[in-house]
C-alpha atoms as a PDB file:
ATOM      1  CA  UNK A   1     171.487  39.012  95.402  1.00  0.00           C
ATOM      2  CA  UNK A   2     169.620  36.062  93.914  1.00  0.00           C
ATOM      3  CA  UNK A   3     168.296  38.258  91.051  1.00  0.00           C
ATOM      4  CA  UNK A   4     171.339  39.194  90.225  1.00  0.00           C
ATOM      5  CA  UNK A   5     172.746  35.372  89.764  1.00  0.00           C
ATOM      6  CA  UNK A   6     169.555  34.540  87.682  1.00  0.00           C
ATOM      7  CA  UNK A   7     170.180  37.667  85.912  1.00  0.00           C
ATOM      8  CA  UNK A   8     173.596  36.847  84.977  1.00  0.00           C
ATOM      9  CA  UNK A   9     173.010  33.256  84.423  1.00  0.00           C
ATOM     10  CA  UNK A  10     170.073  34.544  81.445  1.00  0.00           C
ATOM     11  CA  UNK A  11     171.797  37.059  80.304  1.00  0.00           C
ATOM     12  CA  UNK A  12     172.735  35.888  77.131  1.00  0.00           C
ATOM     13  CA  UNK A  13     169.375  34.115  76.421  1.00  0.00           C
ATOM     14  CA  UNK A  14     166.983  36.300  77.750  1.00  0.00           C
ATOM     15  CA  UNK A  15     167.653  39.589  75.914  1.00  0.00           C
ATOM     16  CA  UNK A  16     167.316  37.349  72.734  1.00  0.00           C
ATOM     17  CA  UNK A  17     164.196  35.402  73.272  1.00  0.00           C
ATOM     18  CA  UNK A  18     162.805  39.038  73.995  1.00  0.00           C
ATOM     19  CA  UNK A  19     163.762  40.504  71.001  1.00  0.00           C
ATOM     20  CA  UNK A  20     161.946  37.358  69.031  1.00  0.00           C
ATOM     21  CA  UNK A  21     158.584  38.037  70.390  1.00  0.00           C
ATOM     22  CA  UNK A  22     155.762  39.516  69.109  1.00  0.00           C
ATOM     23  CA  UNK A  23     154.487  42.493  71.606  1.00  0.00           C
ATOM     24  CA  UNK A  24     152.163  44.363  71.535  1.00  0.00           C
ATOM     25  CA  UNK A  25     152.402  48.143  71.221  1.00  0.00           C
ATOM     26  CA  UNK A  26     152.088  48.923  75.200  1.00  0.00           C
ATOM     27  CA  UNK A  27     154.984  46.272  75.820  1.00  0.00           C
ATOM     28  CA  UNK A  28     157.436  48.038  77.842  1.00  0.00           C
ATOM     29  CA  UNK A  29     161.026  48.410  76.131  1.00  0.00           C
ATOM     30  CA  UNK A  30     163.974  46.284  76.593  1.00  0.00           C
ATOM     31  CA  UNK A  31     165.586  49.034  78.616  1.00  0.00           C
ATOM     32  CA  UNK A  32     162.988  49.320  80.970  1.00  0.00           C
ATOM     33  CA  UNK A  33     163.368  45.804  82.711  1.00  0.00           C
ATOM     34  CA  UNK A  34     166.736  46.624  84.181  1.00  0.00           C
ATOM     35  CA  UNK A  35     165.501  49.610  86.042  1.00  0.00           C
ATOM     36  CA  UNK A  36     162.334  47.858  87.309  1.00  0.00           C
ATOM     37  CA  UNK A  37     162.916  44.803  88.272  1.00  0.00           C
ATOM     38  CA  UNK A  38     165.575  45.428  91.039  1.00  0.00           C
ATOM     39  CA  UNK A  39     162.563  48.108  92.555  1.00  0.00           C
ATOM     40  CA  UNK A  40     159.774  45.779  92.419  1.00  0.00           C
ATOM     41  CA  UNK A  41     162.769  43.149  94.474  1.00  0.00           C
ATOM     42  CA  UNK A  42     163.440  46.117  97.052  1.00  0.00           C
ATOM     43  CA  UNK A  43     159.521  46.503  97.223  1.00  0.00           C
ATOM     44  CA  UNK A  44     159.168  42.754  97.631  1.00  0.00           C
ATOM     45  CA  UNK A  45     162.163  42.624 100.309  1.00  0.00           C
ATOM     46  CA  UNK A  46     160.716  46.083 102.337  1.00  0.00           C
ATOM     47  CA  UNK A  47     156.897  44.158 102.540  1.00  0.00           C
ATOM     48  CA  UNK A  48     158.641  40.932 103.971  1.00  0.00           C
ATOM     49  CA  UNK A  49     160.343  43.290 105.955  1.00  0.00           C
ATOM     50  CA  UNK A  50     157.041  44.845 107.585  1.00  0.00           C
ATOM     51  CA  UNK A  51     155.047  41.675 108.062  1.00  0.00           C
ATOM     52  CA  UNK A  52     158.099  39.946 109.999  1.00  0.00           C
ATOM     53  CA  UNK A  53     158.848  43.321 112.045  1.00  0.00           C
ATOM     54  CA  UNK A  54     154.696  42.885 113.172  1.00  0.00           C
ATOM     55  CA  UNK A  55     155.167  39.285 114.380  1.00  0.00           C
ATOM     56  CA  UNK A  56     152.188  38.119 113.889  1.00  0.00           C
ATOM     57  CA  UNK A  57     151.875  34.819 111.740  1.00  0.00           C
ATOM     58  CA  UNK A  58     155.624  35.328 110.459  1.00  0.00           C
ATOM     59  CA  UNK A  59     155.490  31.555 109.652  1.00  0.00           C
ATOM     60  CA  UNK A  60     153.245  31.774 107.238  1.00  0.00           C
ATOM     61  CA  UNK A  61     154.197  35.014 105.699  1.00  0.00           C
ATOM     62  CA  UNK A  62     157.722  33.518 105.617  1.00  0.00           C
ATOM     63  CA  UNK A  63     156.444  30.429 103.687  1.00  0.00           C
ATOM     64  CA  UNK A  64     154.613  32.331 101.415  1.00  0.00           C
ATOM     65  CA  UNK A  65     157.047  34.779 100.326  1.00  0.00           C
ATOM     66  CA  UNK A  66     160.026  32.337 100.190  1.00  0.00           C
ATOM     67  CA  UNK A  67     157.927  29.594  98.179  1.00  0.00           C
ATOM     68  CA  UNK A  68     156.975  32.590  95.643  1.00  0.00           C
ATOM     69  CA  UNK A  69     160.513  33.934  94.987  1.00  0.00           C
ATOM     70  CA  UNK A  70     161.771  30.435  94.935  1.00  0.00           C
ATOM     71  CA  UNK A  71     159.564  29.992  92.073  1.00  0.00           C
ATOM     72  CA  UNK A  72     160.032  33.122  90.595  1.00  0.00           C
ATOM     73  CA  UNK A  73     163.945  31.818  90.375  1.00  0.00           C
ATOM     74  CA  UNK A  74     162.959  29.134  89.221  1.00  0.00           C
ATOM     75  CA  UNK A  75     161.070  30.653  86.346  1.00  0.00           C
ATOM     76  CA  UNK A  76     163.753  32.502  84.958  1.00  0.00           C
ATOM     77  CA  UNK A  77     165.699  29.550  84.888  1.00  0.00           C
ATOM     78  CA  UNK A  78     163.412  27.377  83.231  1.00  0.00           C
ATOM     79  CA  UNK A  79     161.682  29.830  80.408  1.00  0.00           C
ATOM     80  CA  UNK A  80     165.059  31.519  79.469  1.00  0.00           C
ATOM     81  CA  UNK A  81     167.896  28.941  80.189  1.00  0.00           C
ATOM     82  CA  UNK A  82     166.258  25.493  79.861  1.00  0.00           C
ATOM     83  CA  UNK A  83     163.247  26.818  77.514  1.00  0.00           C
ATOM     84  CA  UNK A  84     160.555  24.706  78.579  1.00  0.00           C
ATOM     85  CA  UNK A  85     157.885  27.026  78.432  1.00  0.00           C
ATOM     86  CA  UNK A  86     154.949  25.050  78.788  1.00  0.00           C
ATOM     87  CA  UNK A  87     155.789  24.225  82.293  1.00  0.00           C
ATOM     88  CA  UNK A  88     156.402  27.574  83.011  1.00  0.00           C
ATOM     89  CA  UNK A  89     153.109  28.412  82.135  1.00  0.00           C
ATOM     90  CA  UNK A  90     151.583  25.995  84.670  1.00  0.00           C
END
């Protein structure tokens, strides 16, 4: 659900700033990012999934993988909407 709001939120901007940059020949196309991101979330969601089902150190795992896809929200946001890329970077 959150990809989709960031997705929808950069949807104007991102598909442009792609097109602008200069990629090398093994870049993956355009059309390939709509088909893979929303598989690498499921994979991301079905591995949180598996480490809280064990129960062992869920706090931690918990931290972890909401402090990454905060951040990964977060990036979109900032590269795409607000285009202050050299934070980004950091």
């Amino acid at each position: 659900m959150g990809g989709n709001i960031i997705g929808k939120i950069t949807a104007k901007e991102a598909p442009k700033d792609y097109g602008k940059f200069e990629k090398p020949a093994y870049s993956p196309p355009r059309y390939a990012f709509p088909i893979v991101w929303p598989i690498l979330y499921l994979c991301m969601g079905i591995a949180y999934n598996l480490v809280k089902s064990k129960g062992t150190n869920t706090k931690a795992a918990t931290a972890t993988h909401d402090t990454q896809l905060s951040l990964n929200f977060l990036w979109s946001l900032l590269y795409f909407k607000k285009k202050v890329r050299g934070i980004v970077l950091i």
